[in-house]
Protein backbone atom coordinates (compact mmCIF):
# COMPACT_ATOMS: atom_id res chain seq x y z
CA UNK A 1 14.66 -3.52 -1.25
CA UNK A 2 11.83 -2.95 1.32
CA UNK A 3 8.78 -5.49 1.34
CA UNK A 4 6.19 -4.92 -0.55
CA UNK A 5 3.51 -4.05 1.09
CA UNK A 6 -0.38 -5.26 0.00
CA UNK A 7 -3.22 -2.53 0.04
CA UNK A 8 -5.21 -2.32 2.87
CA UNK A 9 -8.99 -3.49 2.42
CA UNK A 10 -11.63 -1.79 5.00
CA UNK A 11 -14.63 -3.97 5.06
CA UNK A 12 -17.53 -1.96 5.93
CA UNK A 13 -20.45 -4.09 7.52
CA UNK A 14 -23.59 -2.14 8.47
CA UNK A 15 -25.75 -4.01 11.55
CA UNK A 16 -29.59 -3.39 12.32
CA UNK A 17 -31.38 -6.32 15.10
CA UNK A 18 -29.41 -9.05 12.46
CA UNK A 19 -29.11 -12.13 13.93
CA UNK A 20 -26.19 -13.51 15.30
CA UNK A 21 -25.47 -16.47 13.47
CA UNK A 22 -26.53 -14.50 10.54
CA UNK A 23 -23.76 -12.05 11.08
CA UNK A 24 -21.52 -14.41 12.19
CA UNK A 25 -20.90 -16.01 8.94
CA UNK A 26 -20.66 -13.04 7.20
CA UNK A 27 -17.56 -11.74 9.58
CA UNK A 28 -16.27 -15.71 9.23
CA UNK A 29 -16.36 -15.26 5.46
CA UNK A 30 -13.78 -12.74 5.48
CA UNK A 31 -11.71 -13.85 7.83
CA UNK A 32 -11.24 -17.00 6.40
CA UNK A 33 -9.91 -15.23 3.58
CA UNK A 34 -6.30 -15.20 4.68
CA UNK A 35 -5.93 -11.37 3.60
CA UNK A 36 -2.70 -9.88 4.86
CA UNK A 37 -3.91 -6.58 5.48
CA UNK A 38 -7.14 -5.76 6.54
CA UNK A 39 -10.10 -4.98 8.45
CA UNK A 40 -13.47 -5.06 9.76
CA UNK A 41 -15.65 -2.08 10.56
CA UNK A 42 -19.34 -3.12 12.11
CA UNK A 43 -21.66 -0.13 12.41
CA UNK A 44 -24.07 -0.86 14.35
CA UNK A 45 -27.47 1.33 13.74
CA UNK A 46 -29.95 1.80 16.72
CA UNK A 47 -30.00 -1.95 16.92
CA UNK A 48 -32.31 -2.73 19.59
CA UNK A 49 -30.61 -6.32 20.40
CA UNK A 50 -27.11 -5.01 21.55
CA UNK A 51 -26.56 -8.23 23.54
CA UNK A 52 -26.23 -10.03 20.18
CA UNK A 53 -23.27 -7.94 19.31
CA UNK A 54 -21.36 -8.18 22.60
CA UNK A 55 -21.96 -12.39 21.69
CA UNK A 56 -20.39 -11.61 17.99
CA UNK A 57 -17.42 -9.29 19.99
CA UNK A 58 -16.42 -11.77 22.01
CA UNK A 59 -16.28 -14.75 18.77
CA UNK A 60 -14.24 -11.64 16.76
CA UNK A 61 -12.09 -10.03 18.91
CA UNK A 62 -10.29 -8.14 16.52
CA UNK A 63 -13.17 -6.96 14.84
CA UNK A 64 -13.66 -3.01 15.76
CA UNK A 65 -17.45 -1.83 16.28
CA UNK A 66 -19.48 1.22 16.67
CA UNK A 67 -22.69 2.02 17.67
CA UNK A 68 -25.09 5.08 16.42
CA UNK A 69 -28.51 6.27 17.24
CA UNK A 70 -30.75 4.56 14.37
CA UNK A 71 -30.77 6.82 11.05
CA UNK A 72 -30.28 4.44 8.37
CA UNK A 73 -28.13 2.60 6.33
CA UNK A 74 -26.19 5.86 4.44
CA UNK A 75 -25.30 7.38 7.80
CA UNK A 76 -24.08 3.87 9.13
CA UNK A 77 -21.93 3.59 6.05
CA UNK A 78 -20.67 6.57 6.39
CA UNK A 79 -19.58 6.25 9.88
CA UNK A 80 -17.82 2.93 8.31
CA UNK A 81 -15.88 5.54 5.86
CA UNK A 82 -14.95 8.09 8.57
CA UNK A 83 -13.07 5.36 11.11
CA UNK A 84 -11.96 3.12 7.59
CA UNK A 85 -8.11 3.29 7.18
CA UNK A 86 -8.08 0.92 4.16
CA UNK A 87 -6.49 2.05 0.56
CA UNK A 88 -9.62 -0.52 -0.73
CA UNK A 89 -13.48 -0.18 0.44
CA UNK A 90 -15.76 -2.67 0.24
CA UNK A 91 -19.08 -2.94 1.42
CA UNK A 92 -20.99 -5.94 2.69
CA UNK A 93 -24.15 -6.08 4.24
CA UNK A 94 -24.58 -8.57 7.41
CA UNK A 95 -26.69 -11.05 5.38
CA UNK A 96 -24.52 -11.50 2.73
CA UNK A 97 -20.96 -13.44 2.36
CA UNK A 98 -17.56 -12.95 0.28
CA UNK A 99 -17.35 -16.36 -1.55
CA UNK A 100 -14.74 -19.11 -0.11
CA UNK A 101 -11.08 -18.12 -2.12
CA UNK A 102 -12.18 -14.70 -2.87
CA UNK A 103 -8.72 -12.87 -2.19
CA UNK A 104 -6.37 -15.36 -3.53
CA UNK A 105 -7.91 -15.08 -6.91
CA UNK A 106 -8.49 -11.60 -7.03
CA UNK A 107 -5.39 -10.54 -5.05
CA UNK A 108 -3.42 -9.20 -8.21
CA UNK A 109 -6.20 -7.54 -9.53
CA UNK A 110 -6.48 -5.50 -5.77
CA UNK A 111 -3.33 -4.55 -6.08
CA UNK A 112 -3.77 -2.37 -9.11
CA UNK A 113 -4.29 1.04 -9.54
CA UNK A 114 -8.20 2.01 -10.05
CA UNK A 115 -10.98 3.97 -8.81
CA UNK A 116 -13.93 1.31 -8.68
CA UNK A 117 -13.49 -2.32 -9.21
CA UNK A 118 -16.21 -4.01 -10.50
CA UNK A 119 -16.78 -7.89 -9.54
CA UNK A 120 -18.61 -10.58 -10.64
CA UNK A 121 -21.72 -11.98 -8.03
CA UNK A 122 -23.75 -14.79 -6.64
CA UNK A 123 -27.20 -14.45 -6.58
CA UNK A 124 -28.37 -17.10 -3.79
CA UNK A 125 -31.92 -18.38 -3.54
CA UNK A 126 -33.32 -21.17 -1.40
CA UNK A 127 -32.96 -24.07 -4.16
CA UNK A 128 -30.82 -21.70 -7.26
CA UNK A 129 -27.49 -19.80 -7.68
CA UNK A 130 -26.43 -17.67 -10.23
CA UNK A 131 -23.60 -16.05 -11.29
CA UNK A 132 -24.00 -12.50 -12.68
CA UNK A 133 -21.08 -11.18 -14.88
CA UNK A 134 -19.70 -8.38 -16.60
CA UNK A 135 -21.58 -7.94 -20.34
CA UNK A 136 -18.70 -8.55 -22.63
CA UNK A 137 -16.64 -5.94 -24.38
CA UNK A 138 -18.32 -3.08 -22.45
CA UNK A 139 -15.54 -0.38 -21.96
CA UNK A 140 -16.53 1.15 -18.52
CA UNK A 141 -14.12 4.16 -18.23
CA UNK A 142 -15.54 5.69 -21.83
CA UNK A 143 -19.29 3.92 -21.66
CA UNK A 144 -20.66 5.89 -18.60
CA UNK A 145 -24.01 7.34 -19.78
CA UNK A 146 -24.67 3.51 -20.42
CA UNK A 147 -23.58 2.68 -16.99
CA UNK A 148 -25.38 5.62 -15.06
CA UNK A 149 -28.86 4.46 -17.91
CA UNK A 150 -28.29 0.94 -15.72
CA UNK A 151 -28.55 2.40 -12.34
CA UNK A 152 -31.83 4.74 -13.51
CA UNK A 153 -33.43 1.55 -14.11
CA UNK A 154 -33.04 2.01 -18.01
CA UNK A 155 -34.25 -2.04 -19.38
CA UNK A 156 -31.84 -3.47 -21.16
CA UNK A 157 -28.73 -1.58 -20.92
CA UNK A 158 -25.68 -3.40 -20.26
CA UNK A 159 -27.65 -6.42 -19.50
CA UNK A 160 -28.50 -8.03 -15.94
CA UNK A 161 -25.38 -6.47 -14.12
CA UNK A 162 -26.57 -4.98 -11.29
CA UNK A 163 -24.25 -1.72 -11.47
CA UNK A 164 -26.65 0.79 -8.82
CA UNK A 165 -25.24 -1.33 -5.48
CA UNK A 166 -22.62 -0.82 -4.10
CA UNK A 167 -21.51 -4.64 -2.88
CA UNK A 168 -19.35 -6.87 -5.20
CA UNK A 169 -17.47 -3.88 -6.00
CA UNK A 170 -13.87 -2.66 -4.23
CA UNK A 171 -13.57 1.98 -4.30
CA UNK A 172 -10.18 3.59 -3.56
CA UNK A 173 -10.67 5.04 -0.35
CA UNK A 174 -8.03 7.95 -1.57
CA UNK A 175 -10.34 8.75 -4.54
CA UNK A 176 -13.88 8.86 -2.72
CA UNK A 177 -12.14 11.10 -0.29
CA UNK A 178 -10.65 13.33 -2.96
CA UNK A 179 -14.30 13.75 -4.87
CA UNK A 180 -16.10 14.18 -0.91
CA UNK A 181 -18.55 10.89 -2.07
CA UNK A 182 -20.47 9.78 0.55
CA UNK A 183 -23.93 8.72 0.78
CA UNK A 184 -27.07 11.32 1.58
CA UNK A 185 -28.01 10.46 5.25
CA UNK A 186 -31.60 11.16 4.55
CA UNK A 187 -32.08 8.35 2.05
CA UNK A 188 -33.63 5.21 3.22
CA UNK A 189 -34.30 3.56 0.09
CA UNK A 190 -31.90 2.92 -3.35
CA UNK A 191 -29.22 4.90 -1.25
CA UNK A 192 -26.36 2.91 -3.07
CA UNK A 193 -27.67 3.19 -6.34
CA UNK A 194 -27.75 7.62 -5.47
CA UNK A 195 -24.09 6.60 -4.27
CA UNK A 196 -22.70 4.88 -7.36
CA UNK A 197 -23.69 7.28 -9.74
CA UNK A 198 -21.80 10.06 -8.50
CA UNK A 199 -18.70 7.98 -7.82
CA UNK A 200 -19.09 6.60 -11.78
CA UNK A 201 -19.69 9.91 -12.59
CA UNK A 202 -16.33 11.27 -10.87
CA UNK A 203 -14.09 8.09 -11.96
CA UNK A 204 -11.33 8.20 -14.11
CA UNK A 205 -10.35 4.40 -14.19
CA UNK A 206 -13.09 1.80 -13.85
CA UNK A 207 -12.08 -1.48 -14.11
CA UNK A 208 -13.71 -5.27 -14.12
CA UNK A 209 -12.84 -8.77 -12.69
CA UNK A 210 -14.38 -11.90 -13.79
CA UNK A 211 -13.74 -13.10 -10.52
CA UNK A 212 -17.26 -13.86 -8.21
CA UNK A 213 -16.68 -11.48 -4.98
CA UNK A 214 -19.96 -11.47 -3.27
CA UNK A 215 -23.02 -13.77 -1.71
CA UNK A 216 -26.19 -12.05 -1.95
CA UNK A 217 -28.71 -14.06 -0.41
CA UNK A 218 -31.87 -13.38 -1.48
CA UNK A 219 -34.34 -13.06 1.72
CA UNK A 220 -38.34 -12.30 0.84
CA UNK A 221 -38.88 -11.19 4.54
CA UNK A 222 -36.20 -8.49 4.23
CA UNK A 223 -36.88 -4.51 4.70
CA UNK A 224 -37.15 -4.32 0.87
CA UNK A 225 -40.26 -6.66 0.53
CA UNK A 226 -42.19 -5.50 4.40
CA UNK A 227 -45.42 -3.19 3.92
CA UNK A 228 -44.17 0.21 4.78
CA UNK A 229 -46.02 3.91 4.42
CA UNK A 230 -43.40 5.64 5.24
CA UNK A 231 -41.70 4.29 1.47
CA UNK A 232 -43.83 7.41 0.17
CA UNK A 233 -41.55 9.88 1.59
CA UNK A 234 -38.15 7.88 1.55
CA UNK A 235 -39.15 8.16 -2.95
CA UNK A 236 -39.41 11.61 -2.76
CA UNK A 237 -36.65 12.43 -1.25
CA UNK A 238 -35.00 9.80 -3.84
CA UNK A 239 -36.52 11.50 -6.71
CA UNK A 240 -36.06 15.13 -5.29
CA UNK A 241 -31.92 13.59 -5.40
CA UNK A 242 -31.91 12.10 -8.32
CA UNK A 243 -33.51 15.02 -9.99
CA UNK A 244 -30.62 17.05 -8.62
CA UNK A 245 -28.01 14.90 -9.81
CA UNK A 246 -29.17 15.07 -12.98
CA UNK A 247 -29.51 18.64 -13.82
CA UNK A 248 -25.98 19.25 -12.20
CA UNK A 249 -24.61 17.21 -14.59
CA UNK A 250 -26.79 17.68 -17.88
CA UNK A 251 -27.92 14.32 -17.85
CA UNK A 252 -30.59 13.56 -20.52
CA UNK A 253 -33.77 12.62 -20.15
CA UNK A 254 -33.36 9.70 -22.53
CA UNK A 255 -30.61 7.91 -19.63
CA UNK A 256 -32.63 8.88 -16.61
CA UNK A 257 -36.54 8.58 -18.31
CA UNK A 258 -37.49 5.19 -16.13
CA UNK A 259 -36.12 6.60 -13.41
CA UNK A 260 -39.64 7.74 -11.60
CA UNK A 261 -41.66 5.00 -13.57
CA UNK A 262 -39.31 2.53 -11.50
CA UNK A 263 -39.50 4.38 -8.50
CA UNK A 264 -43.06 4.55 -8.34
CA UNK A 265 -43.38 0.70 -9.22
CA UNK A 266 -41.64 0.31 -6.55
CA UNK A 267 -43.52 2.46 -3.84
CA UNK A 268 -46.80 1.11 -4.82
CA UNK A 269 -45.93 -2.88 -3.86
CA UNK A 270 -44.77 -1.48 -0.77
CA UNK A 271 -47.47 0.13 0.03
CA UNK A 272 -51.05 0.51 -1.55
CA UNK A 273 -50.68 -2.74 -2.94
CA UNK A 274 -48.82 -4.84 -0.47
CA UNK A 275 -51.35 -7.67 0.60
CA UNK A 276 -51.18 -6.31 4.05
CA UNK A 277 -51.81 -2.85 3.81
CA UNK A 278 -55.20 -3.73 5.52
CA UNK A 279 -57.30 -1.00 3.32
CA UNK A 280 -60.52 -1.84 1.47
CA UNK A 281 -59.76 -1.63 -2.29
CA UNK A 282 -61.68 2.07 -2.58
CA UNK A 283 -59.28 3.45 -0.14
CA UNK A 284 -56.18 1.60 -1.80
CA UNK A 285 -57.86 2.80 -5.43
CA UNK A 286 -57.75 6.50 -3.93
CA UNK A 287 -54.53 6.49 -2.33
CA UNK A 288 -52.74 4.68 -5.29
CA UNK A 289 -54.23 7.79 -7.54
CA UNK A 290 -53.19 10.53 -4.75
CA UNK A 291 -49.23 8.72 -5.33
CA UNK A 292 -49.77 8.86 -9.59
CA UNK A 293 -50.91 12.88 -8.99
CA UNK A 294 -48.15 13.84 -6.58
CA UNK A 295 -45.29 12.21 -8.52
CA UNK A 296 -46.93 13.52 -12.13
CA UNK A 297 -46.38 9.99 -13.13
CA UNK A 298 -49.10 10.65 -15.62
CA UNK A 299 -46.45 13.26 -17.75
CA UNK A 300 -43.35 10.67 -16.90
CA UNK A 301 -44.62 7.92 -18.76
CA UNK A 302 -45.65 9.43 -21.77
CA UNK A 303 -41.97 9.79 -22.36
CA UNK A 304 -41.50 6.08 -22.65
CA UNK A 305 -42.91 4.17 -25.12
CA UNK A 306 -43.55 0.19 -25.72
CA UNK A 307 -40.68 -0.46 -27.67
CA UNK A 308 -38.43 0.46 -24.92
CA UNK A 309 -39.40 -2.94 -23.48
CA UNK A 310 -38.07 -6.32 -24.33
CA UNK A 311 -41.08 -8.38 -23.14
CA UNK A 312 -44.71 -8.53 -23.36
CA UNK A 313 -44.99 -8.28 -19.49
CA UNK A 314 -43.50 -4.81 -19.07
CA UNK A 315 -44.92 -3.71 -21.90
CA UNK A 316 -48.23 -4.63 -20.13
CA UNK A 317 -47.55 -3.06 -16.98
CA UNK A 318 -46.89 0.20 -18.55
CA UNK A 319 -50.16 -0.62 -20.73
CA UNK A 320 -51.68 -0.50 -17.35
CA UNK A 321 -50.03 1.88 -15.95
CA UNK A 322 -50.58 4.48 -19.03
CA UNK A 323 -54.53 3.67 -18.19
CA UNK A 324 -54.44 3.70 -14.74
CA UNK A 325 -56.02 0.61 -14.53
CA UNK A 326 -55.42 -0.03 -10.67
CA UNK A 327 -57.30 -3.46 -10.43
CA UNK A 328 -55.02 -4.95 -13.12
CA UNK A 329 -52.25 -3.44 -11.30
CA UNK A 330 -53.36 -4.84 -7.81
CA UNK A 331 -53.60 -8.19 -9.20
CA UNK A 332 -50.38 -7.94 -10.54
CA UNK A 333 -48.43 -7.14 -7.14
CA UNK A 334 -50.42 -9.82 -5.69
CA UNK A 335 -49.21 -12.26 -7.87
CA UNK A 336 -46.13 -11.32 -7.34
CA UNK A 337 -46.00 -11.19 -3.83
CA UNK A 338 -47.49 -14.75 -3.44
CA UNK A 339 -45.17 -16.10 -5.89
CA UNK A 340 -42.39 -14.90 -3.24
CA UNK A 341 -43.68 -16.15 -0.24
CA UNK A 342 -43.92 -19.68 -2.05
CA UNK A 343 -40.11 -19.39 -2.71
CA UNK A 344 -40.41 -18.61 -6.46
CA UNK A 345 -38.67 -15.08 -6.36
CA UNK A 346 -39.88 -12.95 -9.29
CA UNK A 347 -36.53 -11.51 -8.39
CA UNK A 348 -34.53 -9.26 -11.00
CA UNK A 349 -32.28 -6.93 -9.48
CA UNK A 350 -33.10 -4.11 -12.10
């Protein structure tokens, strides 16, 4: 009898100006792993500090790297999923880290026939850790209008498992190929979570393990938290995606309802009311009511109602939102945003 073999696992990093030692210990963390058969894909996208890569080359040898002009995360990971020759995908961005004994206690699991393996995580702040799991008795291959509810930012469903990324979770390279998912090169923003729900969507066998695969460290001064204007278009686009997604499949509008409430929650602290937009409140007031006409939030909301929300805090926010009482708002995302920069993350990752 021949020896058996162990699947191949492509780890797909994407790079942009990360620093070295930063990187560094997110390659280490997977090669310290003592996994048979594998290997490392760094895409590198436009960075502008190249010199820091040839340092992390020379420390990784057998690490194989590419370099594209800068277009954003989706086209980087795609790159990663043209050159991959792994059975098993999994992504990891360069901040992050795979947890010390990762592979040994998930090798079995690996090894098994699936589509998407789900993982449990670490969420990693300066002075906490947490361990995010799997909401008990939750049958993923038959529950996926709950799952795809999760990703559309629906509260509540399926708890605080964070099922729109696409780390702590392993695909079949065989079946992404087979079902031509990849992500859309033009999104910037919640690319992963566009990802995910056509590959949940096109799965046949979804499967969880308790075990904790993934680091994600938790950094306020990341891309995700930086004022940014062009956010405005990077939504639309999301939305215009989303929207598609939705009516190709004959999803409902009770699963995918939050979906531009979220969105737009999301544009305005990155832009009209980040703390340095540098805009006098009467231009932030009219530009914040320019974003509410142009995505129609006004008709979205009344869709939603108050008992859709566990707590009294989103249930004031869409109070607020309902009223378009911007002030209220703006004092909101500045509490927020100082409560960050002290180290006190008002983080959920839903």
């Amino acid at each position: 009898m021949g020896k058996h073999v162990e699947k191949k696992i492509t780890f797909i990093i994407p790079v942009y100006n990360i620093p070295v030692k930063k990187l560094d210990v997110c390659i280490s963390s997977i090669e310290r792993q003592g996994i048979p058969n594998y290997e490392i894909i760094v895409i590198d996208d436009g960075s502008n500090k190249e010199y820091e890569l040839e340092t992390i080359s020379a420390l990784h040898e057998d690490v194989k790297y590419y370099r594209q002009k800068n277009s954003g995360v989706s086209k980087a990971r795609n790159l990663g999923l043209e050159y991959a020759t792994g059975e098993n995908i999994i992504f990891i961005d360069a901040d992050d880290e795979v947890p010390e004994n990762f592979y040994q206690k998930a090798r079995n699991v690996l090894q098994e026939k699936f589509d998407i393996l789900l993982f449990s995580y670490c969420l990693v702040e300066p002075k906490n850790k947490r361990i995010i799991r799997m909401p008990k008795n939750v049958n993923l291959s038959e529950e996926k209008q709950e799952i795809l509810a999760n990703i559309m930012f629906y509260p509540g469903k399926l708890g605080n498992y964070m099922f729109g990324s696409v780390w702590a979770k392993c695909f079949s390279k065989p079946f992404l190929d087979n079902n031509k998912i990849v992500f859309e090169n033009n999104l910037r923003k919640a690319e992963d979570r566009r990802f995910m729900v056509d590959a949940i969507m096109s799965a046949r066998t979804i499967k969880y393990s308790p075990v904790c695969a993934y680091c994600y460290n938790i950094n306020i001064n990341s891309i995700s938290h930086k004022l940014n204007w062009n956010m405005e278009e990077y939504y639309f686009l999301l939305k215009k995606s989303f929207d598609s997604f939705c009516t190709k499949n004959a999803i409902s509008r009770e699963v995918s309802k939050f979906l531009e409430y979220s969105i737009f929650w999301e544009l305005i602290l990155l832009t009209v009311c980040h703390m340095n937009a540098g805009l006098k409140y009467s231009k932030r007031r009219k530009k914040f009511f320019d974003m509410y006409k142009n995505f129609n939030i006004d008709y979205k909301i009344r869709q939603i109602n108050y008992r859709d929300f566990a707590t009294r805090n989103e249930k004031a926010k869409l109070f607020l939102m309902k009223r378009k009482w911007f002030l209220c708002i703006l004092l909101i995302a500045y509490r927020k945003q100082h409560f960050e920069n002290k180290g006190k993350t008002f983080y959920t990752k839903r």
